[in-house]
Protein backbone atom coordinates (compact mmCIF):
# COMPACT_ATOMS: atom_id res chain seq x y z
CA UNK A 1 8.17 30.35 30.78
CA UNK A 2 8.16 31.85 34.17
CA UNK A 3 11.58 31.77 35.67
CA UNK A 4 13.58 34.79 33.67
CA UNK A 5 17.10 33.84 32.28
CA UNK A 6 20.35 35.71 34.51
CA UNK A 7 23.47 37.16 34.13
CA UNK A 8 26.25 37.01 36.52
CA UNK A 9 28.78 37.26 33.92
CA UNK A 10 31.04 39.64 35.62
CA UNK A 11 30.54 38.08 38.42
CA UNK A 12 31.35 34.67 36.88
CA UNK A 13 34.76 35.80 34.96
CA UNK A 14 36.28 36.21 38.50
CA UNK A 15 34.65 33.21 39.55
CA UNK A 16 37.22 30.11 39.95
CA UNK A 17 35.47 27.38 41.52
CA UNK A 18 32.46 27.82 39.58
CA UNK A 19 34.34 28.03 36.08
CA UNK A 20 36.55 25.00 37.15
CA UNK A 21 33.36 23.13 37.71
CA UNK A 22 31.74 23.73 34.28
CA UNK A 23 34.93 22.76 32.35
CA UNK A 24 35.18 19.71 34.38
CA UNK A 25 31.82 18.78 33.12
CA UNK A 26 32.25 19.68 29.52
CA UNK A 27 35.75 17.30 29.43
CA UNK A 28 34.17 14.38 31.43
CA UNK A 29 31.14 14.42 28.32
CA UNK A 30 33.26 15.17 25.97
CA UNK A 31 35.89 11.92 27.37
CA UNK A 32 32.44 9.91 27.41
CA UNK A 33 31.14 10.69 23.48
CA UNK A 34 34.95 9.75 22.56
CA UNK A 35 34.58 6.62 24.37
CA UNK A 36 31.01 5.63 22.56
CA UNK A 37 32.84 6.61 19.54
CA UNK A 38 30.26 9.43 19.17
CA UNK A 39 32.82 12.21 18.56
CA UNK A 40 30.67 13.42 15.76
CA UNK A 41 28.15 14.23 17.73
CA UNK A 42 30.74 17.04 19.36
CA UNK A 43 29.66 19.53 16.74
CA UNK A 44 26.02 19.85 18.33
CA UNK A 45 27.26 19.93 22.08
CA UNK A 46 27.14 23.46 23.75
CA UNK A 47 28.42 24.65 27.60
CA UNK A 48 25.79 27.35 27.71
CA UNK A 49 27.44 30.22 30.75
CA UNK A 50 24.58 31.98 32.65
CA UNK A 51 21.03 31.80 31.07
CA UNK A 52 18.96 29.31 32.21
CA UNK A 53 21.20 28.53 35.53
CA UNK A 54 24.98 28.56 36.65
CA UNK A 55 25.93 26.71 33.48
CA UNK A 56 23.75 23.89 31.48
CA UNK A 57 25.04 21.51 28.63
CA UNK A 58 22.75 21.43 25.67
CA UNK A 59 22.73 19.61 22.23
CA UNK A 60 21.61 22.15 19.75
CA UNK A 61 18.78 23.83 21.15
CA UNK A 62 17.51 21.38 23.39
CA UNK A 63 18.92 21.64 27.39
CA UNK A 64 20.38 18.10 28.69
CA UNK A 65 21.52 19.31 31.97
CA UNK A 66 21.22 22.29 34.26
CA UNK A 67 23.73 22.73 36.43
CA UNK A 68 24.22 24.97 39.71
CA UNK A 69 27.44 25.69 41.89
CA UNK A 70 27.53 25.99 45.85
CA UNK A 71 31.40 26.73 46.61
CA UNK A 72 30.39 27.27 50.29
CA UNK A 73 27.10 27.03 52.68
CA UNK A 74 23.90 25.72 51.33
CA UNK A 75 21.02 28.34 51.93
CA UNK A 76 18.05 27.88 49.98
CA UNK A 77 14.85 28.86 50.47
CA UNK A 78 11.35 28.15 49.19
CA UNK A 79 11.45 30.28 46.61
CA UNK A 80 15.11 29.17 45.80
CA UNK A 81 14.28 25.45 45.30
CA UNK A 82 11.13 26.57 43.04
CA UNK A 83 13.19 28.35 40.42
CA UNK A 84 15.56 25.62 40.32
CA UNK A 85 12.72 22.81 39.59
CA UNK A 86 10.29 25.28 37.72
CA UNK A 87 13.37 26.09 35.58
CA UNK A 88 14.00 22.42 34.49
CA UNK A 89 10.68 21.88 34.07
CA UNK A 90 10.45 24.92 31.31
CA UNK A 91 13.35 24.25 29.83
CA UNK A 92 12.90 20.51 29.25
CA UNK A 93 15.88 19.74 30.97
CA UNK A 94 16.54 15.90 31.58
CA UNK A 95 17.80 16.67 34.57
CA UNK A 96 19.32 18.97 37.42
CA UNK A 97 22.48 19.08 39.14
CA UNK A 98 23.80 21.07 42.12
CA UNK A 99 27.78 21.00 42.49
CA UNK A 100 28.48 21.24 46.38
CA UNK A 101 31.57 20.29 48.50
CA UNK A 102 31.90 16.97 49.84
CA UNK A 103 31.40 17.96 53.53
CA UNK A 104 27.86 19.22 52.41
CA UNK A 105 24.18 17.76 51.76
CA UNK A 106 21.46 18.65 49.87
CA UNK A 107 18.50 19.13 50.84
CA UNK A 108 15.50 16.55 50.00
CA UNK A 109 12.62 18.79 49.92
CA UNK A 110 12.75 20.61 46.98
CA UNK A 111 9.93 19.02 45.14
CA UNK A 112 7.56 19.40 48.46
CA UNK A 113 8.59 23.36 48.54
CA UNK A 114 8.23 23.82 44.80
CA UNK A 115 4.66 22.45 45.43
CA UNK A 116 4.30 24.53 48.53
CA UNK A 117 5.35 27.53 46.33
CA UNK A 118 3.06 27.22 43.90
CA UNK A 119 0.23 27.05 46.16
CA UNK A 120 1.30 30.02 47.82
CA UNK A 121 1.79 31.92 43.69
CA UNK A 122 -1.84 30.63 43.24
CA UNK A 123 -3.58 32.37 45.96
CA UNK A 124 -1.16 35.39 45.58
CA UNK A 125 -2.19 36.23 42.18
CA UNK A 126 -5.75 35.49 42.43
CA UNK A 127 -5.76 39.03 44.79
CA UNK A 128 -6.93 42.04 42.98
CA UNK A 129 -4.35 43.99 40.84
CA UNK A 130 -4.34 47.83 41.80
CA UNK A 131 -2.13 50.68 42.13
CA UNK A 132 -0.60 51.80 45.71
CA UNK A 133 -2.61 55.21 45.40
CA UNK A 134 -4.68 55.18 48.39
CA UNK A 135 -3.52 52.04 49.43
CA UNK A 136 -1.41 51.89 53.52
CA UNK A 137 1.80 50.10 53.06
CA UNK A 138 0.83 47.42 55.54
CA UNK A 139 -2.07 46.59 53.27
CA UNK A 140 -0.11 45.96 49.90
CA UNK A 141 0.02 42.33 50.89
CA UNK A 142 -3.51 42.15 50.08
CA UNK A 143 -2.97 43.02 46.74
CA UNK A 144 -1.09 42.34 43.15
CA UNK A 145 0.37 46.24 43.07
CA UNK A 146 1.29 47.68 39.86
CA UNK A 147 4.38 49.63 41.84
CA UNK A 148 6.28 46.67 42.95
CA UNK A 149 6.13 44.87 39.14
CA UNK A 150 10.14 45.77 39.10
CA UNK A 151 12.93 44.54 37.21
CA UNK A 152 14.75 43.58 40.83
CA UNK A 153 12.37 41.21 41.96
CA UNK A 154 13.21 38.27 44.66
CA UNK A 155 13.50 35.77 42.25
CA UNK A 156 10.36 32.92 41.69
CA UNK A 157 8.15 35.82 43.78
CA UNK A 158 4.94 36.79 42.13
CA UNK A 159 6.18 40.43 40.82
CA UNK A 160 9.69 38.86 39.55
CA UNK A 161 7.24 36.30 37.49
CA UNK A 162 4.68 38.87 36.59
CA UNK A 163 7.52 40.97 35.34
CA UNK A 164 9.32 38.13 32.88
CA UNK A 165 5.88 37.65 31.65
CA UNK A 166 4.69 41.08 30.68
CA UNK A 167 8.35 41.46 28.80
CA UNK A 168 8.22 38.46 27.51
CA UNK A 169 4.70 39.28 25.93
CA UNK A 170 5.63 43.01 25.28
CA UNK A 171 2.87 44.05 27.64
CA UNK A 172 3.59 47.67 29.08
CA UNK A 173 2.48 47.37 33.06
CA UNK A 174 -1.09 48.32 33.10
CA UNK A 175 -3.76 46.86 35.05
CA UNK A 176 -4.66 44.77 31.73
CA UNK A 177 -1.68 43.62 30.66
CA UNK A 178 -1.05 42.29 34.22
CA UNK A 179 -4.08 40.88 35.08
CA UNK A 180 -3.85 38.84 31.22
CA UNK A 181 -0.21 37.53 32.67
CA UNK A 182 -1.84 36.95 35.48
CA UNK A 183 -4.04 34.63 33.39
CA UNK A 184 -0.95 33.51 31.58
CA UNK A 185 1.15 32.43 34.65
CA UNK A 186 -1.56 30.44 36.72
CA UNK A 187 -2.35 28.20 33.70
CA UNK A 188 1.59 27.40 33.39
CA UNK A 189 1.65 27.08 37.16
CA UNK A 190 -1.51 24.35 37.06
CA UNK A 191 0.63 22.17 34.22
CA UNK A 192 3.76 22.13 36.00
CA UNK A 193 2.28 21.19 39.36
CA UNK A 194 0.39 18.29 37.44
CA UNK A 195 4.09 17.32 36.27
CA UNK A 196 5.38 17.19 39.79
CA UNK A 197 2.89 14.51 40.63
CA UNK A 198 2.75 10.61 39.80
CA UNK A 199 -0.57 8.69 40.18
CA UNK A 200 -1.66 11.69 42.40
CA UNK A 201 1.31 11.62 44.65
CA UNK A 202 4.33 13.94 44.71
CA UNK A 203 7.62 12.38 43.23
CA UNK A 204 10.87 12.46 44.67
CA UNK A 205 13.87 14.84 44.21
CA UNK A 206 15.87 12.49 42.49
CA UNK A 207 13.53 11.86 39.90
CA UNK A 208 14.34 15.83 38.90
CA UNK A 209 17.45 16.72 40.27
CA UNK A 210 20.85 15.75 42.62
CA UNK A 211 24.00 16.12 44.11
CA UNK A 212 26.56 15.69 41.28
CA UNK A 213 28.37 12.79 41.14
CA UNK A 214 31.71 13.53 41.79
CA UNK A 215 32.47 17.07 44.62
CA UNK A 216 35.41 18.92 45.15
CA UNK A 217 36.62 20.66 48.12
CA UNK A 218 38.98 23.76 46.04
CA UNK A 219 40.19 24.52 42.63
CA UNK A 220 43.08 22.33 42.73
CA UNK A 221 41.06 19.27 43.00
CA UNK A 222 39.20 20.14 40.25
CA UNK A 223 42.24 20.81 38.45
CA UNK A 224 43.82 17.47 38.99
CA UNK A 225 40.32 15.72 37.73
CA UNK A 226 40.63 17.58 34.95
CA UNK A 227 44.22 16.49 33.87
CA UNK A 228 43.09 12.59 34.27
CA UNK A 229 40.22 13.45 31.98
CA UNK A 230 42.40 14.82 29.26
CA UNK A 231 44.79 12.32 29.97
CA UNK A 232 42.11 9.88 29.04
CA UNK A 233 40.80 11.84 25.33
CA UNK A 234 44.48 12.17 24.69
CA UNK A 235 44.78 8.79 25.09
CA UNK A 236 42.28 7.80 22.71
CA UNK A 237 42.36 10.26 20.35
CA UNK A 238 46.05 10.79 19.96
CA UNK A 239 47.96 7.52 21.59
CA UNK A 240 50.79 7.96 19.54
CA UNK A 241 51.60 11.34 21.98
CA UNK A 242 51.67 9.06 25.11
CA UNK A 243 55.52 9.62 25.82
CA UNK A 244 55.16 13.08 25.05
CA UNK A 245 52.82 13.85 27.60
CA UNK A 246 53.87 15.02 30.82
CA UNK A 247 51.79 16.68 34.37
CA UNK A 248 53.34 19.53 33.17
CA UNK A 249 51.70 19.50 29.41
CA UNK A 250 48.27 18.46 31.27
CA UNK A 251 49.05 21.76 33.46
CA UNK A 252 49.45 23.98 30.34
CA UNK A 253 47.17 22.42 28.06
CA UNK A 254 44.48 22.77 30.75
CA UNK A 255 45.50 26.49 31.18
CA UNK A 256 44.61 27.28 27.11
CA UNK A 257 41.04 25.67 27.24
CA UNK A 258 40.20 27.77 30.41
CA UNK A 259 42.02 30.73 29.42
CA UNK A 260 39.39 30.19 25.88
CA UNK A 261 36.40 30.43 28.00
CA UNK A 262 37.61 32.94 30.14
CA UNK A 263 37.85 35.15 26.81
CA UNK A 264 34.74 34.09 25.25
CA UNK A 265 32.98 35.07 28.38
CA UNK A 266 34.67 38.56 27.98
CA UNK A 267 33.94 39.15 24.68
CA UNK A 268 30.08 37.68 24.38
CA UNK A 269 29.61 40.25 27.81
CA UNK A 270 31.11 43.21 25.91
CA UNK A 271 29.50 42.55 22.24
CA UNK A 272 25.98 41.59 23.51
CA UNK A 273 23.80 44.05 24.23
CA UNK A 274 20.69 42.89 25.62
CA UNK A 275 20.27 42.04 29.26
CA UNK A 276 20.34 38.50 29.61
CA UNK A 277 23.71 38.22 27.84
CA UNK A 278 24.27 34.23 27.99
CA UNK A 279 27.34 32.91 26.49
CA UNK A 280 27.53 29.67 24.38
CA UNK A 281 30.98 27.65 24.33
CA UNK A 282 30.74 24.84 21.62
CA UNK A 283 32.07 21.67 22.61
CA UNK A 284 34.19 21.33 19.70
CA UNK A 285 36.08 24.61 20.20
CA UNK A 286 37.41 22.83 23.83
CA UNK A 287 37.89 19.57 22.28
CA UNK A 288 40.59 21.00 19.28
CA UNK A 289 42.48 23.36 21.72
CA UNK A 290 42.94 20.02 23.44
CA UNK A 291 44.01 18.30 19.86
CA UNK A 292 46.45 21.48 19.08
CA UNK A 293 49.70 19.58 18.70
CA UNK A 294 51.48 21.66 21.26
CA UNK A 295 53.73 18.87 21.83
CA UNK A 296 55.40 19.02 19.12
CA UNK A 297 56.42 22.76 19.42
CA UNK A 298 56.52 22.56 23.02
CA UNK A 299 59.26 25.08 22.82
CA UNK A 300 56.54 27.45 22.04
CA UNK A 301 56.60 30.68 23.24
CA UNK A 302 53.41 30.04 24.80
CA UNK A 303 54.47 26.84 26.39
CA UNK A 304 58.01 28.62 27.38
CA UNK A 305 56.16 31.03 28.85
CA UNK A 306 53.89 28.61 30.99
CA UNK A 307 57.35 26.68 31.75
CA UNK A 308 58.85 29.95 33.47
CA UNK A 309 55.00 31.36 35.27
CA UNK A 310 55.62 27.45 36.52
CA UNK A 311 59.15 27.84 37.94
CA UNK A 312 58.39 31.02 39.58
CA UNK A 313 55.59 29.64 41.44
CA UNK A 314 57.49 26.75 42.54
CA UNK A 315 60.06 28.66 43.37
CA UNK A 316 57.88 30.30 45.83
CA UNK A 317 56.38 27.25 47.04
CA UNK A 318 59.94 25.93 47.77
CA UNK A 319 61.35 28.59 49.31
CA UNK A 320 60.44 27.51 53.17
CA UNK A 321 61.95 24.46 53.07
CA UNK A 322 65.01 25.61 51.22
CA UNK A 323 65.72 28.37 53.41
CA UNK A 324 65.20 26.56 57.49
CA UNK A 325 67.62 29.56 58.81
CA UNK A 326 65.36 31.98 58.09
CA UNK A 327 61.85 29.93 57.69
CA UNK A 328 60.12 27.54 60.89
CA UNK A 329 57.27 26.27 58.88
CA UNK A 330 56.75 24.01 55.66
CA UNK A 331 54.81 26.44 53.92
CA UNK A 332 54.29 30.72 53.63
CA UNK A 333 50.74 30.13 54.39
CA UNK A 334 50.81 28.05 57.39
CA UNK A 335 53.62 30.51 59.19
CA UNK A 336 52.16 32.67 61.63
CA UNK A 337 53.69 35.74 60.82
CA UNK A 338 53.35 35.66 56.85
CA UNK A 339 52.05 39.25 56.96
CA UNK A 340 54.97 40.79 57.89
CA UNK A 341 57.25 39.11 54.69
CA UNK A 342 57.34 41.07 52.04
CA UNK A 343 58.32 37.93 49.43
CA UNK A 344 55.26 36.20 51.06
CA UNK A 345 52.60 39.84 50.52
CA UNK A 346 54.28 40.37 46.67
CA UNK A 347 53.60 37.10 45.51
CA UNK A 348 50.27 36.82 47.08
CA UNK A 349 48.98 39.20 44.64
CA UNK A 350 51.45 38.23 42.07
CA UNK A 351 50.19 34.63 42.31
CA UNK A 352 46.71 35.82 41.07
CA UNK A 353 47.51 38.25 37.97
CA UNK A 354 45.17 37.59 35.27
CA UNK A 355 46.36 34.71 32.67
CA UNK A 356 45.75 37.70 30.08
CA UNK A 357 48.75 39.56 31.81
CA UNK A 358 50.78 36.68 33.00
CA UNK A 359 53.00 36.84 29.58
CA UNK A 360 53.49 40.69 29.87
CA UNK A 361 54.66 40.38 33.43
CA UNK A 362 56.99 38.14 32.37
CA UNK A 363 58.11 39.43 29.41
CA UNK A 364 59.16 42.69 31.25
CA UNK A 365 61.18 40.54 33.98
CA UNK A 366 63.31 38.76 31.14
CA UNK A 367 63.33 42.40 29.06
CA UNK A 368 62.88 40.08 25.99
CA UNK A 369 59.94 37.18 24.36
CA UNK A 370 61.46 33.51 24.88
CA UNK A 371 62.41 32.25 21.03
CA UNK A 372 60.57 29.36 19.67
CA UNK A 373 62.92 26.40 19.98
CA UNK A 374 65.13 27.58 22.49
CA UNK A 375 63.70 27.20 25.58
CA UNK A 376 67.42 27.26 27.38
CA UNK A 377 67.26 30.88 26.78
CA UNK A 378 64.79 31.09 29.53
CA UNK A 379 65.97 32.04 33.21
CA UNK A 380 67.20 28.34 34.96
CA UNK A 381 65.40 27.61 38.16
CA UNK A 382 69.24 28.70 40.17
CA UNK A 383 68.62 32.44 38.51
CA UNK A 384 64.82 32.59 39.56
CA UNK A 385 65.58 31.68 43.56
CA UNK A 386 68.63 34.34 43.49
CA UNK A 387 67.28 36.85 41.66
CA UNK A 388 63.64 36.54 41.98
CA UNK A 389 62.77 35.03 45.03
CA UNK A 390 65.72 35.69 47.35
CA UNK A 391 65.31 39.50 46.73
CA UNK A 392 61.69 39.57 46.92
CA UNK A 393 62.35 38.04 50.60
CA UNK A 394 65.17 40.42 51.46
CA UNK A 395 64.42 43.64 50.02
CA UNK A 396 61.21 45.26 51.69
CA UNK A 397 61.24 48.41 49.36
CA UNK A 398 60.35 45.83 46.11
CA UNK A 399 56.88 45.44 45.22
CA UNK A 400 54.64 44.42 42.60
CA UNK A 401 53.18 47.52 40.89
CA UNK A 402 49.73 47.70 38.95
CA UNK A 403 52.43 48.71 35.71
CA UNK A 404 53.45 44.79 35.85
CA UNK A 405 56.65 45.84 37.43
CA UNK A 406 58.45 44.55 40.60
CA UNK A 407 59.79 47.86 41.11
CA UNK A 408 61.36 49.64 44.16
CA UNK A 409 61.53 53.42 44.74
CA UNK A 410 64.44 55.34 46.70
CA UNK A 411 65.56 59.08 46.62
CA UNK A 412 63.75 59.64 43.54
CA UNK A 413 64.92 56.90 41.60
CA UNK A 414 62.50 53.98 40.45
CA UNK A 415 64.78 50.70 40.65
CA UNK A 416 63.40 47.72 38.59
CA UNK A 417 63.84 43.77 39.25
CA UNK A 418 64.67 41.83 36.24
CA UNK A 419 65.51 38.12 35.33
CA UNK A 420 68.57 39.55 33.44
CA UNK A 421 71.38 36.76 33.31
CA UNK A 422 73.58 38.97 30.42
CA UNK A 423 77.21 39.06 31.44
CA UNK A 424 78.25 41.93 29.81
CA UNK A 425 76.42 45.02 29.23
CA UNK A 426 77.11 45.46 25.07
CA UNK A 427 74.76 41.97 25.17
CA UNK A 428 71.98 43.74 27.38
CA UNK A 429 72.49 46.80 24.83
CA UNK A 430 71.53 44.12 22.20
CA UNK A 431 68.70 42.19 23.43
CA UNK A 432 66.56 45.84 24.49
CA UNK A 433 67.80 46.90 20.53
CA UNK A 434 66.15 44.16 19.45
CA UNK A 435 63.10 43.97 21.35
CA UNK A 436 62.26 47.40 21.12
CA UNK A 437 62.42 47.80 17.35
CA UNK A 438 60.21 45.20 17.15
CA UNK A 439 56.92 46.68 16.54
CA UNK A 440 55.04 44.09 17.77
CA UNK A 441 56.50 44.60 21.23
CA UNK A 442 56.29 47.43 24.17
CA UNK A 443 57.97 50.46 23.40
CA UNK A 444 57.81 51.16 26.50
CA UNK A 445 60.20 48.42 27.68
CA UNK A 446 62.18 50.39 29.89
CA UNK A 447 60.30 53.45 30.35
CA UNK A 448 60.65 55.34 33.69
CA UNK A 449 63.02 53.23 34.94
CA UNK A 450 66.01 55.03 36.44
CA UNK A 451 68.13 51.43 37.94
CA UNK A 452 67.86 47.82 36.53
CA UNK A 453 68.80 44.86 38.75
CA UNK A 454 70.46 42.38 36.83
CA UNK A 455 72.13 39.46 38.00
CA UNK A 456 75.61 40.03 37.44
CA UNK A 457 75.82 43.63 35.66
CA UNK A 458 77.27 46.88 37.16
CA UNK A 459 77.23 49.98 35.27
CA UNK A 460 77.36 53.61 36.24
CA UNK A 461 76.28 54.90 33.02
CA UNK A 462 74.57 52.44 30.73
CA UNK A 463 74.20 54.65 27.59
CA UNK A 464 70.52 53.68 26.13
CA UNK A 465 70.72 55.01 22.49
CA UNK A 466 66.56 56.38 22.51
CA UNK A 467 67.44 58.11 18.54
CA UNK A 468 68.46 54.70 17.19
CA UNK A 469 66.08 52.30 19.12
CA UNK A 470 63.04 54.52 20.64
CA UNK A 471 60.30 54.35 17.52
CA UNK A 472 57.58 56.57 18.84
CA UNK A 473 54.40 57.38 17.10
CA UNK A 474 51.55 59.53 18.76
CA UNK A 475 49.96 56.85 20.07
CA UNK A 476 52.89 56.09 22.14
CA UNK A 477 53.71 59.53 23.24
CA UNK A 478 49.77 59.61 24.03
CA UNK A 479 50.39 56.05 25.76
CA UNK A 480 53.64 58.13 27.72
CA UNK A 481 51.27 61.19 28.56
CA UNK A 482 49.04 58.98 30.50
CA UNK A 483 51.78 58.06 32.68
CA UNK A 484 53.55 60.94 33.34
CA UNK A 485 52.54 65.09 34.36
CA UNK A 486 54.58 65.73 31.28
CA UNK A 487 53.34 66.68 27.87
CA UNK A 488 53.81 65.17 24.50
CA UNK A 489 56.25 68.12 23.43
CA UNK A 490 58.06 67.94 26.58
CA UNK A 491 58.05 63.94 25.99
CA UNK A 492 59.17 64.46 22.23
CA UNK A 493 61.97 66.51 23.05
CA UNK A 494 63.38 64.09 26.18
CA UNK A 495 63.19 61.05 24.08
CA UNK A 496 64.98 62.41 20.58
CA UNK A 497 67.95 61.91 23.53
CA UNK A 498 69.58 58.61 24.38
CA UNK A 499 68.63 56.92 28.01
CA UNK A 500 70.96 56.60 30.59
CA UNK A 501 70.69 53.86 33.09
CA UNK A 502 72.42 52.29 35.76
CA UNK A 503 72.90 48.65 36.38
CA UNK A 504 73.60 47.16 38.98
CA UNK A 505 73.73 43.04 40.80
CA UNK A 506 71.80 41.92 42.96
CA UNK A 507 74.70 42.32 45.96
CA UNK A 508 74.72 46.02 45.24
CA UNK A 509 70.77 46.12 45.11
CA UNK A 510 70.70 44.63 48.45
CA UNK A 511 73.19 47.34 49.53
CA UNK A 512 71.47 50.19 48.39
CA UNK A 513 67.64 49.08 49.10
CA UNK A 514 68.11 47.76 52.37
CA UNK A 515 70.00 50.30 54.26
């Protein structure tokens, strides 16, 4: 083993393209087992995240596949295309794939430069092994120095190499610990040139390694491969759910197994504590998310949910074409002067909130969690434009806040957007009641806000009863602390006292924010 394992977790979690390309894989093997009615085999299949490259399939312990995403340009180097070949040659891999846009070619020379490489490695580490004492800087090419064995090596280089060798052997670096990995790496280095050779002549790159079969020029054309591959194991597997099934299902359904692997990344990153921290996705886990019988209970609260995120967006999208008085172009992102529209700047960062915060976002525009089974309860697509996406365009003072708010702020007074449809106040009075003695809810519902903007509601003084609805503990006046100069006591003592609010439409919000 010469090529050390990385982690780019972190790096990875925020990482679309890349993340849309491994699940892609996983459902177009998983589609293909089905179809060789090998489903059984499911239990032994395993996305592995990081480790050995970008992402690699395995079954069990052995590596299949080693795969490696270019969302962009295609610069490689020497030493680049040498940890790529030397890596499936450790690992066993059957073979190596590099995911790269359509537009784009890959190179045919990696073999040649891994061989070219490993030349170079063998007359680099036949050079004498010393420290830098008493050695010029311009000379330390002459040498294997014991200084420049670091952990943040340029990787397939000598001293990255040296490095994963002496750790994986436990060697401390000393002069003869190196010079025994030394030892160590030119004997792996002979074998695996002798592997990259057939009757004495060097084989080609596709013997090893290619372009994958199928590119992608963004996320949404992975996306929309990914729906006709579920279509597909759906099909199969559950044919009887044909009618049922919808783009809008394939949407959602897609959304839960990427939201799974989005967590499992962030939880294998945050409980592992050594520093290769490689995650491991088991086949199976995708493949029952994808049996879950949200059809049936597609009034979910997680499907309802997915339903509204959905409208709003397409609400959005819509909004140019709907609105010709005020908008020349087809689309926000093709007009020239999207910059200065504040509906166009709020949803560009509202467009990318983390799927772990979508829900709360919209849970605090509706002031309530859609019930199971009645997905009319949910704001129509007429309420959204109005209240949502008219005002968004019209009012310059709203703006997304990092509190999940659309919030504006005027003469002290923090004014909140809502998808409120109530048409009389006593039912508002109801519905935060309700949600806010539920314990599995915020408490915080309505906390610091001063206005609501509702669709239809105008109150002077909405009496909020806080004694007979606000159930604080000390982890929510600790929560309230955070958020405010004030102190728990002083907290304590303002919230034993109802809240009083004003409501008021959206007419009388466009009044009062845009003058």
């Amino acid at each position: 083993m010469l090529i050390s394992p990385f982690s780019a977790i972190p790096s990875w979690e925020g990482y679309e393209y890349q993340g849309h390309i491994a699940l892609f894989v996983v459902l177009r093997k998983i589609r293909d087992l089905i179809l060789y009615n090998n489903d059984i085999a499911l239990n032994n299949f395993i996305l592995e995240i990081e480790g050995a490259e970008d992402f690699s399939i395995k079954n069990g312990y052995r590596y299949l596949t080693l795969h490696q995403v270019k969302s962009g340009a295609i610069d490689l180097d020497k030493g680049d295309k040498f940890s790529f070949i030397i890596s499936l040659l450790q690992y066993e891999a059957e073979h190596g794939y590099f995911h790269i846009l359509p537009s784009k070619q890959l190179p045919n020379d990696f073999i040649q430069s891994t061989s070219d490489w490993i030349d170079s490695l063998q007359s680099d580490l036949d050079k004498e092994i010393k420290s830098k004492d008493g050695i010029n800087e311009e000379d330390y090419s002459k040498y294997i120095i014991l200084e420049k064995i670091l952990p943040i090596s340029t990787k397939g280089s000598k001293y990255s190499i040296i490095k994963y060798v002496c750790e994986l052997e436990k060697y401390d670096v000393c002069e003869e610990n190196v010079r025994k990995a030394v030892e160590h790496i030119k004997s792996e280095l002979s074998i695996y040139s002798e592997k990259l050779k057939d009757t004495g002549k060097l084989i080609k790159d596709d013997k090893l390694m290619s372009k994958f079969d199928e590119s992608f020029n963004n996320d949404l054309e992975i996306k929309k491969s990914s729906y006709v591959i579920i279509k597909e194991i759906l099909n199969i597997k559950k044919p009887e759910w044909n009618l049922l099934i919808d783009d809008a299902y394939l949407e959602f359904l897609y959304g839960q197994v990427l939201l799974a692997l989005k967590n499992k990344i962030s939880q294998d990153y945050i409980e592992k504590t050594h520093i290769n921290k490689v995650c491991h996705v088991e086949f199976e886990t995708i493949f029952n998310i994808l049996m879950e019988d949200f059809h049936t209970n597609s009034n979910s609260i997680k499907y309802q949910y997915f339903l509204l995120w959905k409208n709003i967006l397409e609400s959005y999208d819509k909004f140019p074409t709907k609105n010709k008085n005020v908008c020349q172009c087809e689309s926000c992102s093709d007009c020239a002067n999207n910059f200065k529209c504040n509906l166009y700047r709020q949803m560009d960062t509202i467009s990318i909130i983390k799927d772990n915060q979508i829900h709360n976002f919209l849970y605090k525009l509706m002031l309530k969690e859609p019930k199971v089974g009645k997905p009319n309860n949910l704001p129509d697509d007429n309420l959204i434009n109005r209240l949502f996406t008219n005002l968004l365009k019209e009012i310059e003072l709203l703006s997304f806040e990092g509190n999940n708010l659309i919030q504006a702020q005027k003469n002290g007074l923090f004014f909140r957007l809502t998808l409120n449809s109530s048409g009389e106040s006593y039912e508002l009075q109801e519905q935060l009641d309700k949600e806010i003695n539920n314990s599995l809810e915020d408490k915080l519902l309505i906390f610091e806000n001063d206005v609501l903007i509702t669709d239809q509601l105008n109150e002077e003084s909405f009496m909020y009863n806080g004694i007979k609805t606000m159930v604080f503990g000390e982890n929510e006046y600790k929560e309230l602390e955070s958020i405010t100069t004030d102190s728990i006591e002083k907290i304590k003592k303002n919230y034993n006292k109802p809240k009083v609010l004003r409501l008021i439409d959206r007419k009388k919000a466009k009044e009062e924010l845009s003058q």
